[in-house]
Protein backbone atom coordinates (compact mmCIF):
# COMPACT_ATOMS: atom_id res chain seq x y z
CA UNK A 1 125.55 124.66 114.16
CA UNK A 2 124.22 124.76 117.86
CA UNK A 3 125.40 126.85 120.24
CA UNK A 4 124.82 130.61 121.58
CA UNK A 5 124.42 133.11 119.23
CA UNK A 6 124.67 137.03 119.89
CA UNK A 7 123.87 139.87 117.93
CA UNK A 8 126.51 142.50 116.30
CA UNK A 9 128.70 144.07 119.42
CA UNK A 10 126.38 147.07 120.66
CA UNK A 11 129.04 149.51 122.00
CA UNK A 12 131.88 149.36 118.92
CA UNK A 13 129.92 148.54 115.93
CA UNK A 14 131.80 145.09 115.77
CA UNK A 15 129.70 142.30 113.71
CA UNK A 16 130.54 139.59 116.01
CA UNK A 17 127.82 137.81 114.46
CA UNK A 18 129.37 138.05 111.16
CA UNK A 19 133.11 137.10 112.30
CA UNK A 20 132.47 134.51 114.62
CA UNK A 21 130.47 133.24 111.25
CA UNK A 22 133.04 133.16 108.88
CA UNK A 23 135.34 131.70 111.49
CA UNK A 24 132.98 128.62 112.47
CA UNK A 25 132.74 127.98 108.22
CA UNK A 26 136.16 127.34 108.09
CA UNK A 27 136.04 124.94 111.27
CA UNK A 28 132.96 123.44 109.82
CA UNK A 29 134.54 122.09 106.48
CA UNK A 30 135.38 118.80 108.41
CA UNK A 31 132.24 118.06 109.71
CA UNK A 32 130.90 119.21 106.16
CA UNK A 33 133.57 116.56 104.85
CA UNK A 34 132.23 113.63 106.77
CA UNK A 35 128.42 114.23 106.10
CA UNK A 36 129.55 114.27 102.35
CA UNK A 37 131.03 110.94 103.33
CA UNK A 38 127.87 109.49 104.71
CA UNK A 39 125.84 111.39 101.96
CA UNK A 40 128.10 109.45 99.42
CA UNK A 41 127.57 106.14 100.88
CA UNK A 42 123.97 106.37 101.20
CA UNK A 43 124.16 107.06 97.83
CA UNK A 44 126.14 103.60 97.05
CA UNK A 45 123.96 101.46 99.78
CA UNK A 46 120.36 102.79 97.72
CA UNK A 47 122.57 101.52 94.51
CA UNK A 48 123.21 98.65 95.74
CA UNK A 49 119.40 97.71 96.34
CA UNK A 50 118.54 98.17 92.59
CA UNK A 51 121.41 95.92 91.92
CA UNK A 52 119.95 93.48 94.63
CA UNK A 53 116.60 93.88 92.59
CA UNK A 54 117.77 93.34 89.51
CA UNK A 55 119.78 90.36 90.67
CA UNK A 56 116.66 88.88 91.76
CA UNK A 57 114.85 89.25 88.88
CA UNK A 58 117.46 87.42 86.91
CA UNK A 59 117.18 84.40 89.67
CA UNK A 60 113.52 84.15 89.26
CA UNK A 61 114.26 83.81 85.67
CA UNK A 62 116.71 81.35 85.98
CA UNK A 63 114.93 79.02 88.40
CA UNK A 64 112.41 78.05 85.38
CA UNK A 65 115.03 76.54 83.61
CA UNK A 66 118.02 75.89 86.56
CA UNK A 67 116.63 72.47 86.98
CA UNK A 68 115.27 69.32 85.75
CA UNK A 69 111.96 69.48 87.31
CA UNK A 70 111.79 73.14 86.02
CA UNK A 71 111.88 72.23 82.46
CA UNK A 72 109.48 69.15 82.63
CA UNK A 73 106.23 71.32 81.32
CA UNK A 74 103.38 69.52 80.41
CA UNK A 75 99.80 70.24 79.06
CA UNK A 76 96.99 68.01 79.54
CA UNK A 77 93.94 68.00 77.40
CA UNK A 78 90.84 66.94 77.55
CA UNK A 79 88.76 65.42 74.57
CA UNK A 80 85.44 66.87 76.53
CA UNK A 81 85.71 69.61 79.22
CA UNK A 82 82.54 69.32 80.25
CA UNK A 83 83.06 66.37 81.43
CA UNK A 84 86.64 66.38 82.90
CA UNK A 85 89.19 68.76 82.71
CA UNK A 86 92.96 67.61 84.22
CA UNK A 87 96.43 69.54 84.31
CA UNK A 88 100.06 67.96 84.72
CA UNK A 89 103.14 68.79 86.49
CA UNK A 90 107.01 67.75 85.99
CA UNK A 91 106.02 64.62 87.44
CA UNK A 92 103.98 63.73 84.12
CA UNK A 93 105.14 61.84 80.98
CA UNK A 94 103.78 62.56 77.66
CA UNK A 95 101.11 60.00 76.65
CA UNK A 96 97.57 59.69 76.00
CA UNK A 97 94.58 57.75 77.41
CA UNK A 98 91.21 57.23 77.17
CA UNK A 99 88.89 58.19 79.99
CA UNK A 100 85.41 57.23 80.78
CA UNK A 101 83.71 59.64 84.19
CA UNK A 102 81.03 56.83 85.15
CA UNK A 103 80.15 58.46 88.00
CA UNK A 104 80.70 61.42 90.16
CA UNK A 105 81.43 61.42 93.93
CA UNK A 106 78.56 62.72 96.01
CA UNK A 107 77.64 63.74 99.66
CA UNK A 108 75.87 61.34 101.45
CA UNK A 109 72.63 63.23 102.25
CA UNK A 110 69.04 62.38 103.95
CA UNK A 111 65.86 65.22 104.07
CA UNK A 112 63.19 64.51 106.78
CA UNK A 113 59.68 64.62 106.26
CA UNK A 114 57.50 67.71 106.26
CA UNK A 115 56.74 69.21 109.42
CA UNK A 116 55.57 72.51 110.89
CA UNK A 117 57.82 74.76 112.11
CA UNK A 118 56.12 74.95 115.57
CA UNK A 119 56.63 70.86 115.67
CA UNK A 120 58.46 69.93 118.30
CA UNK A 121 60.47 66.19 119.04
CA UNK A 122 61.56 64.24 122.17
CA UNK A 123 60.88 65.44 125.11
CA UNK A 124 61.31 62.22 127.33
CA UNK A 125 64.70 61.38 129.61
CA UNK A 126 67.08 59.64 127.00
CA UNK A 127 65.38 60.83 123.54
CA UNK A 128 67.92 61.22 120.98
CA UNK A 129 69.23 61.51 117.57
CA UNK A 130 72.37 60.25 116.54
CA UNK A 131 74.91 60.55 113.40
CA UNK A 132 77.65 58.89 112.69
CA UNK A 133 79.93 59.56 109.56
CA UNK A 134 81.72 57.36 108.48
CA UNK A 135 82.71 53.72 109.63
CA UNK A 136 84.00 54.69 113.19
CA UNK A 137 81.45 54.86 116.08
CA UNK A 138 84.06 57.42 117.31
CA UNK A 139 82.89 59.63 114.71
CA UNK A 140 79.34 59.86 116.20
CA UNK A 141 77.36 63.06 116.83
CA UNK A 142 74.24 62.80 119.45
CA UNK A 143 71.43 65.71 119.41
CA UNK A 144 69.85 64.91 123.02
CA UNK A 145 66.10 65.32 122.43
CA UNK A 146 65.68 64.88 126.32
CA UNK A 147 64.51 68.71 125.87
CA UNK A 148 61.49 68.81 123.09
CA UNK A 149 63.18 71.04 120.33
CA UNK A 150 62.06 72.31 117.08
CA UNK A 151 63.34 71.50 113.60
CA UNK A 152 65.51 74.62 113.77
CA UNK A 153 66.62 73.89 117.34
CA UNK A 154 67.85 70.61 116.16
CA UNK A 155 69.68 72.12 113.34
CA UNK A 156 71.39 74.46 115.38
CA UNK A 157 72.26 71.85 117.85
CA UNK A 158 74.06 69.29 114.58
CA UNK A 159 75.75 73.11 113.75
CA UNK A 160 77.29 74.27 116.69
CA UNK A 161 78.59 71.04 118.54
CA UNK A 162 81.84 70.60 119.42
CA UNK A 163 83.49 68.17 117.56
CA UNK A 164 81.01 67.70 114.66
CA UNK A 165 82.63 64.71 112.80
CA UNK A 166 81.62 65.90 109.65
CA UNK A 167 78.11 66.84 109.07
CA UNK A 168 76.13 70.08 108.55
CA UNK A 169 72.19 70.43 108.91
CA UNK A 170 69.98 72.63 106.89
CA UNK A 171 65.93 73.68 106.90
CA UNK A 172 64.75 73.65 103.28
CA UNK A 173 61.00 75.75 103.66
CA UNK A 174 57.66 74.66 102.28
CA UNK A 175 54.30 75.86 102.40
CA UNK A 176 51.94 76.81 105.10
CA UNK A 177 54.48 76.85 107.86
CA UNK A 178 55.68 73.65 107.06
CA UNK A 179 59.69 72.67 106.29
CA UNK A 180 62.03 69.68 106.18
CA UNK A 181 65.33 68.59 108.17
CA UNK A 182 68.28 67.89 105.71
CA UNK A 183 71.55 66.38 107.00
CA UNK A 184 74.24 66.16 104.19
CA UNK A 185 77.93 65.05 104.73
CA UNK A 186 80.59 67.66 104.72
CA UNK A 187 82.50 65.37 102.30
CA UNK A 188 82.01 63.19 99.41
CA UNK A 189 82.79 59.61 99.37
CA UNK A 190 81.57 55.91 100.82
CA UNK A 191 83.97 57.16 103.70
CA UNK A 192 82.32 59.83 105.10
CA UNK A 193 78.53 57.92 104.14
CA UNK A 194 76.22 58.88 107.07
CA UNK A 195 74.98 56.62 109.29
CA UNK A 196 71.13 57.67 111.71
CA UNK A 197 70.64 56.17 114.87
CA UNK A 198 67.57 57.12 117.41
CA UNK A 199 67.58 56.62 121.24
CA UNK A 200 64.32 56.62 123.55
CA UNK A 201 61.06 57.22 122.25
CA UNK A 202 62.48 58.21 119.19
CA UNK A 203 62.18 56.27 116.22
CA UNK A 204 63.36 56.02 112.27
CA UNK A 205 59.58 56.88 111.71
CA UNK A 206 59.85 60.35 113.97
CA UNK A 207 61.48 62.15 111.38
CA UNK A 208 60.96 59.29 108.67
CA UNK A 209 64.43 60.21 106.81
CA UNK A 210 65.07 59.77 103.43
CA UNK A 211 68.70 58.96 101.40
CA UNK A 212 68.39 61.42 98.72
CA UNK A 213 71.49 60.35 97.01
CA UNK A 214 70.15 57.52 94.36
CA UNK A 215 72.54 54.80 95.15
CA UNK A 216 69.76 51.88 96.28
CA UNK A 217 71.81 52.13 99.87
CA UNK A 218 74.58 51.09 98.58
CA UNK A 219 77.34 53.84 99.97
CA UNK A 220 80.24 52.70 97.66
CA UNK A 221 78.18 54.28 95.25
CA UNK A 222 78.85 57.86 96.89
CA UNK A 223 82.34 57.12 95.36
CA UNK A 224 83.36 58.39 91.97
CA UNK A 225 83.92 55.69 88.90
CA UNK A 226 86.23 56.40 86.44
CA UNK A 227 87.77 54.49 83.54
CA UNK A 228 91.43 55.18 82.48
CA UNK A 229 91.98 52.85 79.13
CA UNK A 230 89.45 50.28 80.42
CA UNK A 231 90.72 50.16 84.22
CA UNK A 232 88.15 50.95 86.43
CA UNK A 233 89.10 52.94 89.20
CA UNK A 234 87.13 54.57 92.19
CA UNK A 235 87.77 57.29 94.67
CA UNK A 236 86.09 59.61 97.35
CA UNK A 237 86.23 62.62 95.94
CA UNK A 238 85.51 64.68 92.23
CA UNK A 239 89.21 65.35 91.86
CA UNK A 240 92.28 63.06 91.15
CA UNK A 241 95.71 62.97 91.36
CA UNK A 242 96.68 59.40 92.31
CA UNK A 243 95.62 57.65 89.24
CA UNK A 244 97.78 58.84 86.17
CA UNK A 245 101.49 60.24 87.70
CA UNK A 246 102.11 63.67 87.34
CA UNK A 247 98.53 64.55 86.14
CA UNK A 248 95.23 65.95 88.28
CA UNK A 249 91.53 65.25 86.90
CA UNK A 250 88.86 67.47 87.88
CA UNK A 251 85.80 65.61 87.18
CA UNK A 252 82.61 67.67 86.22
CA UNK A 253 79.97 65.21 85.01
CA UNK A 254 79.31 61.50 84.57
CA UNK A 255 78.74 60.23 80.80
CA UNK A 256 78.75 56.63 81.43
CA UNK A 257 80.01 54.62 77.93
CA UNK A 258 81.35 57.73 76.34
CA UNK A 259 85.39 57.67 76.79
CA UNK A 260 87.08 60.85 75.88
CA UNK A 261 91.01 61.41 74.87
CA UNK A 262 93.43 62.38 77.31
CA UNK A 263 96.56 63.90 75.96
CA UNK A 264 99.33 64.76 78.27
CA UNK A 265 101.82 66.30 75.99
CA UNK A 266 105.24 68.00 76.86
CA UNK A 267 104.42 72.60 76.46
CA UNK A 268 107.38 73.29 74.58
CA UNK A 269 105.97 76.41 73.56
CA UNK A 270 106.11 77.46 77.40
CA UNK A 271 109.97 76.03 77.64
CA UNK A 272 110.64 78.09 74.31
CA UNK A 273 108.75 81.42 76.54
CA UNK A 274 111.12 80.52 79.91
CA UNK A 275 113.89 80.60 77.22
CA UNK A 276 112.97 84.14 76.23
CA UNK A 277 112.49 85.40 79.54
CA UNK A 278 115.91 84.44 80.02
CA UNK A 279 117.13 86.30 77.75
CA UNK A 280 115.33 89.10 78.50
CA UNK A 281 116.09 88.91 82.07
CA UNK A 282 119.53 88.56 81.05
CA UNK A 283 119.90 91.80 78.45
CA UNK A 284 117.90 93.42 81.64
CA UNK A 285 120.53 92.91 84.19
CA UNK A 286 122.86 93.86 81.99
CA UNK A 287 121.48 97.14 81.34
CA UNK A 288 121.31 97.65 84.81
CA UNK A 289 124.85 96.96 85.58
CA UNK A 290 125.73 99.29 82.83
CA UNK A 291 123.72 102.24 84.43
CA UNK A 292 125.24 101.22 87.94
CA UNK A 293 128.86 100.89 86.56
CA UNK A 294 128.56 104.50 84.40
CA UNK A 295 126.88 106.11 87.78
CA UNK A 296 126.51 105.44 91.42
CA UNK A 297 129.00 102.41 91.26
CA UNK A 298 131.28 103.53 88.99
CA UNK A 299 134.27 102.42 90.94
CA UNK A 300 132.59 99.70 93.15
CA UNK A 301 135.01 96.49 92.89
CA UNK A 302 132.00 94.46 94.29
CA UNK A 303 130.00 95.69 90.96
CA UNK A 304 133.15 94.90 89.29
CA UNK A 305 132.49 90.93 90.89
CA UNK A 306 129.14 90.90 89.17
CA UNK A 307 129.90 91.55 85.99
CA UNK A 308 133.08 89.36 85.50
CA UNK A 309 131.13 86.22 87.49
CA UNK A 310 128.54 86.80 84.88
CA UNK A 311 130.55 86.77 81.83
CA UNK A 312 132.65 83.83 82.61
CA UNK A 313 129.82 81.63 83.21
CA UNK A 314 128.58 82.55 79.83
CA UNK A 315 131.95 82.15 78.12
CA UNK A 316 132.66 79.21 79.60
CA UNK A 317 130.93 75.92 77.79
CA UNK A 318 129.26 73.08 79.51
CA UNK A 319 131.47 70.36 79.75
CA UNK A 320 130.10 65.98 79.69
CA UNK A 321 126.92 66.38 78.56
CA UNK A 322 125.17 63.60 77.34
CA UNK A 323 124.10 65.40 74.17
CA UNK A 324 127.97 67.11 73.41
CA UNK A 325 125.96 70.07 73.28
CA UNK A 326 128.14 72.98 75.09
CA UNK A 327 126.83 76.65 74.11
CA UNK A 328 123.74 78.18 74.39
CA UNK A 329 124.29 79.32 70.07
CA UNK A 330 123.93 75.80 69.11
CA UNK A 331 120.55 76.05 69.95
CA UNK A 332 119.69 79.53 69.08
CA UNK A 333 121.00 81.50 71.85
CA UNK A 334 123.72 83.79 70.52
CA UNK A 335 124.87 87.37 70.98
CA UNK A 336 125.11 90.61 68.97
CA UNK A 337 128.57 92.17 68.07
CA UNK A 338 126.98 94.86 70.86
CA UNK A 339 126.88 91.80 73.36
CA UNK A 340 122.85 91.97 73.91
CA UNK A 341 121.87 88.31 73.95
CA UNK A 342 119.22 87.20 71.31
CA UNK A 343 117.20 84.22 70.98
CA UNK A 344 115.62 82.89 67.43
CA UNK A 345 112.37 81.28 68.64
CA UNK A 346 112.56 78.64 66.05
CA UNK A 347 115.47 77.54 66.32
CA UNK A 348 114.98 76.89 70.07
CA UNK A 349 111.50 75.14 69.38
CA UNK A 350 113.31 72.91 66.88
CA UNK A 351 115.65 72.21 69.13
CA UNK A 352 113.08 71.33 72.14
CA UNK A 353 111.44 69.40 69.66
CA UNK A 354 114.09 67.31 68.26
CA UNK A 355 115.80 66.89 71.67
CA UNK A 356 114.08 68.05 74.66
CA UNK A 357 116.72 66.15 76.92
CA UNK A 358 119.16 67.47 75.10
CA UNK A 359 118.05 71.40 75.70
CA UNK A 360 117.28 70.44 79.09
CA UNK A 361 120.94 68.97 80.06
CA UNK A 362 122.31 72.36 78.76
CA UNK A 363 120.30 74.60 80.96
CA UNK A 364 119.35 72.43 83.88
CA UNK A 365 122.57 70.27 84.49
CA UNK A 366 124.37 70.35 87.94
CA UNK A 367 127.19 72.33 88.13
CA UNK A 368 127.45 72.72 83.69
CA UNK A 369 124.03 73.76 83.00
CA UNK A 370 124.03 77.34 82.27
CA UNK A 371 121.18 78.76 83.83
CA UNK A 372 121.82 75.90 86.44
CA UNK A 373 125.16 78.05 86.99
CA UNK A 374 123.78 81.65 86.67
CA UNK A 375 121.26 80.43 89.25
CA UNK A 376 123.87 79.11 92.00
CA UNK A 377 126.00 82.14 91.36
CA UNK A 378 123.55 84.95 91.75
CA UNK A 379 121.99 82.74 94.60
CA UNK A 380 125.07 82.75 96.40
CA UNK A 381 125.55 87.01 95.75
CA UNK A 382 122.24 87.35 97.04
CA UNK A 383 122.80 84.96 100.07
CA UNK A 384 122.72 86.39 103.92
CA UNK A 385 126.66 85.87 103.88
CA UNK A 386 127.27 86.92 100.10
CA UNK A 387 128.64 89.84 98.70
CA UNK A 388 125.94 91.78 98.68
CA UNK A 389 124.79 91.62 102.17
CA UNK A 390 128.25 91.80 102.84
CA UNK A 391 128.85 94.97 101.24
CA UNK A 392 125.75 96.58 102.80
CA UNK A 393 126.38 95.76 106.05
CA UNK A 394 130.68 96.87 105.63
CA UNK A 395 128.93 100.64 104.26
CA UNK A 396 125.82 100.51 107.26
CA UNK A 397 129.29 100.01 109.85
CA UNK A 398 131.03 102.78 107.78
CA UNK A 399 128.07 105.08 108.53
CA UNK A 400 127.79 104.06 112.16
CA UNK A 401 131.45 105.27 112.65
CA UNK A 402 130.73 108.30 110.63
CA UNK A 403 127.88 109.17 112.92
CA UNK A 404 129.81 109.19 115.90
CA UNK A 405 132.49 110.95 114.61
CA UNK A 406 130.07 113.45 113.26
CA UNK A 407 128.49 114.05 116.98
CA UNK A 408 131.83 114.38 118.39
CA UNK A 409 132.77 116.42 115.75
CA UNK A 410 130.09 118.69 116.70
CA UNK A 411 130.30 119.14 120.21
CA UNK A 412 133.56 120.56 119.44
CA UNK A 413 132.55 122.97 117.17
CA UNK A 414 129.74 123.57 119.77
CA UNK A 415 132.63 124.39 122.07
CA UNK A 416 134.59 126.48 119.55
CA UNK A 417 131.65 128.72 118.78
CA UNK A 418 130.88 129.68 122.21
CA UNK A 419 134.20 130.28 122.76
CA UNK A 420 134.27 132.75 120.10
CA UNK A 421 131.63 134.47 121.10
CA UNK A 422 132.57 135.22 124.62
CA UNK A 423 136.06 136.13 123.19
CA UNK A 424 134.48 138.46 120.82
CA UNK A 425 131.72 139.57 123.04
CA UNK A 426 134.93 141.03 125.47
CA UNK A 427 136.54 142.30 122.54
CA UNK A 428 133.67 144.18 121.48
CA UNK A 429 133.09 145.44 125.55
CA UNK A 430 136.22 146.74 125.31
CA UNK A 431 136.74 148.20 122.10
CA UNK A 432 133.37 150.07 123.58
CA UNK A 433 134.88 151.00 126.63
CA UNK A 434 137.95 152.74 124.80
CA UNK A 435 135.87 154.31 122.59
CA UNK A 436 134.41 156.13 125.52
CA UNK A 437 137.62 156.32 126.83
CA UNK A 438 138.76 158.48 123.46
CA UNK A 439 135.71 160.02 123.22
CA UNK A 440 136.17 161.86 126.73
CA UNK A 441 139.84 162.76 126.19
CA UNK A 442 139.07 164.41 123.14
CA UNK A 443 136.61 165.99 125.19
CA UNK A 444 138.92 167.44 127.53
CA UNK A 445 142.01 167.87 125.06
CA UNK A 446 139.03 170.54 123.40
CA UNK A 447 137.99 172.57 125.93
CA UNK A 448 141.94 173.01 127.57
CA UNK A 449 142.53 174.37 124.06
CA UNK A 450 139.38 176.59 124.12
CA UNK A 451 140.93 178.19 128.16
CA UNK A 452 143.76 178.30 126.46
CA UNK A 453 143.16 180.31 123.36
């Protein structure tokens, strides 16, 4: 409570302070009222969040299993990881091949001869080096010797120019002073195969480069080589994922005439774990929607929403499936008598084994699938126009309003209180001033009856 305060009245022994207290608690119960109000939906809008959390959770769980490129989890296996290792993804199909790494890709590289470090090159109007990478002239890179520079200079130079195409020089150090020039392509592959020119005075012999790469100059060779069932297949790089569909090779050494097995097989075992997580996600939310319902949302019809949406997409069976498969039980998803859903691992494995489609039509399917459902329903709770951004924002208005009516609410009382006091405060100067009033008339009345007597 703002306002003036003033102390007990000084002249009658009046506790203004006191009354004008009491008073203001009884004209403060409103304004006590409406920060109960706001206290109270604070309260709800903080519950609300851990339902929004545990909502989310659920999603996440559902989205491994919502739809068909969810469920399509593969493992691929290699028959020698030190030689190539691969993975898959939904766009994979079980199989398995034989796979030869021929060769790896390289970078094209060339070291100079050995020089000392005080050595200097060019030094004559239009001396130059030159590098292109690649097959486009475009991609060229020119070191202009006009100046004499060092080895180092000329390093720094190939480093720091704009537009580099693609090429990065190094200084490998010898003995006595002396060091070599390496250039070495930023990427592997005949494509980005380097290519030395020389302008002026300078020369192939002025550095005398060498291809350190053993490929007998032939840059196809900076390629890798890799044989999938006999096919022979080349490409730029050390990893690839446009040769089998759906599955990546990381390539880590060549072992020319040695093919290894390549399985790509379908990881029920991590379908059968998304399963569980459902589940569990499931029994979670539940749990949490019991705490919210027995608590902070006891009588919240928006809770209320949750929890019936929920239970009649489970109830209600998937309808024109290919398999005729309709509940989650038939494949060893089932509830307890408490309604905590269970899942028998076996049972789910035997049924991913015996007919992955099948498991996948009655999870992933649009519109029947159940956690295809679950997913589309909590997705549209959870969405910026859905009932529980809807909600918030309805109790973040409700505050607003009870805000301002609070302040206005208060400037009243504000008004009230110093009204009291200055009604008091008189009271109390007056109650003084007959007291002094009495106090001399009793006076008076004494001593005529002393003359008197």
């Amino acid at each position: 409570m703002t306002g003036s305060v003033t102390a007990a009245g000084i002249g009658s022994g009046l506790d203004v302070q006191s009354i004008v207290s009491q008073l203001m608690a009884v004209e403060q119960r409103p304004l006590d009222a409406l920060k109960q109000r706001q206290s109270d939906i604070d309260t709800r809008i903080s519950a609300y969040g851990t339902l929004k959390s545990a909502l989310s959770t659920f999603q996440e769980a559902m989205q491994k299993l919502s739809s068909e490129s969810a469920l399509k989890v593969f493992t691929a296996t290699s028959g020698n990881d030190s030689v190539f290792t691969a993975t898959a993804d939904s766009m994979a199909a079980a199989s398995n091949y034989q796979l030869e790494v021929v060769r790896l890709a390289q970078r094209h590289k060339f070291a100079g001869a050995e020089f000392l470090d005080t050595a200097t090159f060019g030094g004559n109007a239009g001396d130059a080096l030159t590098i292109q990478v690649g097959s486009d002239p475009a991609s060229t890179l020119s070191v202009d010797l006009g100046t004499a520079k060092t080895l180092s200079d000329i390093k720094d130079a190939i480093n720091t120019a704009a537009g580099n195409p693609g090429v990065t020089a190094s200084i490998v150090f010898g003995n006595n002073g002396n060091q070599k020039l390496v250039l070495t392509a930023n990427d592997s592959g005949s494509a980005h195969a380097l290519t030395l020119g020389y302008a002026g005075t300078i020369d192939a012999s002025t550095f005398s480069f060498q291809e350190l790469n053993n490929i007998a100059g032939d840059t196809t060779r900076l390629d890798s080589e890799i044989s999938v069932d006999g096919y022979t297949v080349n490409r730029p790089g050390n990893t690839i994922n446009d040769v089998i569909q759906g599955v990546t090779l990381n390539l880590n050494a060549a072992d020319p005439g040695t093919p290894y097995q390549l399985d790509v097989t379908r990881d029920t075992g991590s379908v059968a774990d998304s399963v569980q997580a459902f589940v569990d996600a499931y029994n979670n939310l539940q749990d949490s929607l019991k705490t919210l319902k027995g608590g902070d949302l006891a009588t919240d019809t928006g809770l209320f929403s949750v929890t019936n949406g929920l239970r009649s997409v489970i109830n209600t069976p998937a309808s024109g499936l290919p398999s005729g498969l309709t509940y989650l039980g038939q494949i060893g998803v089932s509830f307890t008598r408490d309604g905590v859903m269970t899942m028998n691992r076996t049972d789910v494995e035997n049924a991913l084994n015996d007919n992955f489609n099948a498991v996948s039509e009655l999870f992933s399917t649009d519109g029947q699938g159940f956690a295809n459902r679950l997913d589309t329903l909590v997705g549209n709770w959870l969405g910026s126009d859905g009932l529980i951004s809807n909600r918030t924002d309805s109790m973040n208005n409700s505050k607003t309003a009870l805000s301002k009516q609070q302040d206005q609410l208060q400037y009243r009382l504000d008004q009230v209180q110093s009204s009291l006091y200055a009604q008091f405060t008189q009271l109390d100067t007056l109650l003084s001033s007959m007291k002094v009033t009495s106090d001399y008339l009793a006076q008076q009345l004494g001593s005529l009856s002393n003359t008197t007597g």
